[in-house]
Protein backbone atom coordinates (compact mmCIF):
# COMPACT_ATOMS: atom_id res chain seq x y z
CA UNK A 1 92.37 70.06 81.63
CA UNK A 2 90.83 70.15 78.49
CA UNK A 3 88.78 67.62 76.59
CA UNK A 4 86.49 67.11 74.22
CA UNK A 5 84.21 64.10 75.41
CA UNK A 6 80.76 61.88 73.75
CA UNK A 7 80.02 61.38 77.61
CA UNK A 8 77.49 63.44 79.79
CA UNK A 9 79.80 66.13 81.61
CA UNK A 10 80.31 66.37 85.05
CA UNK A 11 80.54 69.70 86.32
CA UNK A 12 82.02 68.96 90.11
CA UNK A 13 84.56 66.60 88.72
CA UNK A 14 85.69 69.68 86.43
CA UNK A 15 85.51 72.19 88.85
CA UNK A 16 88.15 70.41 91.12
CA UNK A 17 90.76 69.79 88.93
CA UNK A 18 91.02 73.75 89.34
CA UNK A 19 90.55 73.80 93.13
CA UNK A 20 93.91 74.66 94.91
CA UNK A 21 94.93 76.68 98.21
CA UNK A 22 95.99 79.41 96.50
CA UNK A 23 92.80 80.20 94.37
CA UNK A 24 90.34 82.54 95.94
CA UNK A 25 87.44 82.15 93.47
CA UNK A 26 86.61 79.24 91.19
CA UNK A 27 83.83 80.36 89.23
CA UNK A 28 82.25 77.76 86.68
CA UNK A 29 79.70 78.21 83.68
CA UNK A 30 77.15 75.86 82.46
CA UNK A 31 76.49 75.67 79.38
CA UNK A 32 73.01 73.63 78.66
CA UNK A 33 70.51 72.85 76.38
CA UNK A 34 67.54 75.00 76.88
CA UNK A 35 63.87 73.91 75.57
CA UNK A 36 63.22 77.09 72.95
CA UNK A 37 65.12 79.43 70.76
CA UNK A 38 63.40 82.32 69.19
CA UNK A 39 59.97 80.67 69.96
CA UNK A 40 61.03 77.47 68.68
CA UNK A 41 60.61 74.22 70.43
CA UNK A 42 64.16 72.84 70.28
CA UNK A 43 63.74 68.82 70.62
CA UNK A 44 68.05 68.58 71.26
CA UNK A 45 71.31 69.68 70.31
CA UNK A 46 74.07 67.56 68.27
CA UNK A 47 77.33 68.68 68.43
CA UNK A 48 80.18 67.88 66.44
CA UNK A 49 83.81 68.75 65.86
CA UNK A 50 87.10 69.05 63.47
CA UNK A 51 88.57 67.38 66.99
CA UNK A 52 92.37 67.54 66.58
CA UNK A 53 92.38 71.41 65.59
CA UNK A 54 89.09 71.93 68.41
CA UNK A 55 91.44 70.51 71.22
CA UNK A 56 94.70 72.66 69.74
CA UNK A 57 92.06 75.77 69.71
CA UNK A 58 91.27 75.09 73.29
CA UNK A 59 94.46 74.64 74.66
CA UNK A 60 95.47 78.08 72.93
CA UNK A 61 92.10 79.38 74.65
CA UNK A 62 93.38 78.45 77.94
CA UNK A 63 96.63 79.28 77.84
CA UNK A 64 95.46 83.33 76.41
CA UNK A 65 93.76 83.41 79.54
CA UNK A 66 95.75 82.30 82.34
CA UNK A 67 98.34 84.90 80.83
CA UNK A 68 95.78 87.86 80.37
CA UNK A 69 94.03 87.32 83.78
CA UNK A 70 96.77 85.69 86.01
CA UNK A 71 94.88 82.98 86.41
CA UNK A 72 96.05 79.89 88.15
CA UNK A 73 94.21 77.59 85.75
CA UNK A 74 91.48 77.11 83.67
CA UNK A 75 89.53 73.33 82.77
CA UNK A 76 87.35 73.25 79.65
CA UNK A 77 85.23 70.28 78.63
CA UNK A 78 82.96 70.17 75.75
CA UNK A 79 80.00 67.41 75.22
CA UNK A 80 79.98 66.16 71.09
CA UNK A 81 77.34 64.22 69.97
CA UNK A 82 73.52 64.36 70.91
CA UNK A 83 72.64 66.66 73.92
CA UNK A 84 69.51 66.31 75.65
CA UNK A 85 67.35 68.80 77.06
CA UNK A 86 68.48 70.23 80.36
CA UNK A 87 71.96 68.40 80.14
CA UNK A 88 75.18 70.56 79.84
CA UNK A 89 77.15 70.77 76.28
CA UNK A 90 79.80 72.96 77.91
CA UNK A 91 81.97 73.51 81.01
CA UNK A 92 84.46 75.97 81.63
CA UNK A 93 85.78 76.37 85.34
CA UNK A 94 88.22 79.01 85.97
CA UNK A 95 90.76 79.48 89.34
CA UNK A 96 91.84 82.89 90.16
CA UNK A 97 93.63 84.43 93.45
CA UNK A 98 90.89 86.94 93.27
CA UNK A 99 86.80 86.49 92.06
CA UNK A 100 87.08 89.71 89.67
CA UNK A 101 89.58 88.10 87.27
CA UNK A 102 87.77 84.84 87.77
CA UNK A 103 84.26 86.25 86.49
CA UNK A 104 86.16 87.96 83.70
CA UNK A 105 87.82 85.21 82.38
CA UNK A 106 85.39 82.81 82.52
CA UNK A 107 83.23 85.26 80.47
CA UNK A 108 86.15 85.47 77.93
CA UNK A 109 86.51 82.48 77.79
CA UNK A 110 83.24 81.07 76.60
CA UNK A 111 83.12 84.01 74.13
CA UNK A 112 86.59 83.35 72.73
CA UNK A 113 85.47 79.72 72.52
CA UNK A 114 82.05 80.32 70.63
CA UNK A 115 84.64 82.32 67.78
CA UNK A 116 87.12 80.22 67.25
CA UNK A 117 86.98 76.76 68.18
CA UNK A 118 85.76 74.49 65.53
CA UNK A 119 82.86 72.82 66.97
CA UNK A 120 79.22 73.25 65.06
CA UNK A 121 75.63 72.55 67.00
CA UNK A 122 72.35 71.39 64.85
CA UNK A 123 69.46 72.97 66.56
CA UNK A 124 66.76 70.22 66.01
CA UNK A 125 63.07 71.82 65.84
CA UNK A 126 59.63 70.14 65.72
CA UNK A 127 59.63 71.45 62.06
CA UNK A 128 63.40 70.91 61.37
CA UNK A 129 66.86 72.28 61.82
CA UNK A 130 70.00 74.43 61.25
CA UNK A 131 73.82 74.31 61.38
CA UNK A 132 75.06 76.84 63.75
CA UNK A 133 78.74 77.32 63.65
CA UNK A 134 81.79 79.25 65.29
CA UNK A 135 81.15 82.89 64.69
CA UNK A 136 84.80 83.18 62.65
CA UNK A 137 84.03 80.63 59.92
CA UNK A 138 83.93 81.79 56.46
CA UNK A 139 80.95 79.17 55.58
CA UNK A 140 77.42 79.59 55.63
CA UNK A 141 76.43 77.32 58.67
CA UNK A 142 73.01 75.92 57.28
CA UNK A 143 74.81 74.61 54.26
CA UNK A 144 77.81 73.46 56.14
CA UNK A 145 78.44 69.58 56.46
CA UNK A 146 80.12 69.54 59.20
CA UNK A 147 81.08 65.90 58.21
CA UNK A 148 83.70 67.31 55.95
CA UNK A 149 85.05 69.34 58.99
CA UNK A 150 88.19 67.50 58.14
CA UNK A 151 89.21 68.71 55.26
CA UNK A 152 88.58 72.19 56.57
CA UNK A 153 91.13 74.36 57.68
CA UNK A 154 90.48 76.60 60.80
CA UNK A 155 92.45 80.13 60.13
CA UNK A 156 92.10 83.23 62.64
């Protein structure tokens, strides 16, 4: 399963499309908006994304890992628009025969996601805000409108 989705996220619901007999370990990471960054009171996140190349990117995410790790399957669902304090942005639930591969690909995961999927998060302060974007981009994030994320090109 992946998805990219304007609705809240619901992490139980993505967990079991990964649940099967054969798994051992599911292991699941949250991904939510926290209150503060560097000192900063962060008021929400807004998310946004180049969505047909952001849903090819994930698939390719997926599919890297369930051949590195052996994985039986892996669901990723990403919130875009406005997310709220303490709500989730991100889920990424992971299946394995055995927990160690689980943990490890899960990890991967959200770190391969972060780098090359194009989705970009405005961190909105008290006293303003900044682009952040995925970690490959050649752009500078603050000056990035990520409105024009479709006539961008996504290269690794």
């Amino acid at each position: 399963m992946i998805e990219l989705t304007h609705n809240p996220l619901n992490p139980e619901k993505i967990t079991l499309q990964v649940r099967r007999d054969t798994n051992g370990a599911v292991v699941t990471f949250l991904g939510n908006t926290r209150n503060n960054f560097e000192g900063k009171q962060v008021l929400t996140l807004e998310y946004e994304a180049y969505d047909d190349m952001a849903l090819k990117k994930l698939g390719e995410v997926r599919e890297e890992l369930i051949a590195q790790f052996g994985l039986e399957d892996i669901a990723i669902s990403h919130r875009i628009g406005s997310v709220p304090i303490g709500e989730t942005s991100l889920v990424v639930a992971v299946a394995s025969p055995h927990r160690k591969e689980a943990f490890q690909a899960c990890h991967a995961a959200v770190d391969r996601i972060k780098k090359v999927v194009p989705i970009w998060k405005k961190e909105i302060f008290q006293d303003g805000s900044r682009w952040v974007a995925c970690e490959d981009h050649e752009f500078d994030p603050p000056e990035f409108d990520p409105s024009e994320a479709a006539a961008h090109t996504h290269r690794d």
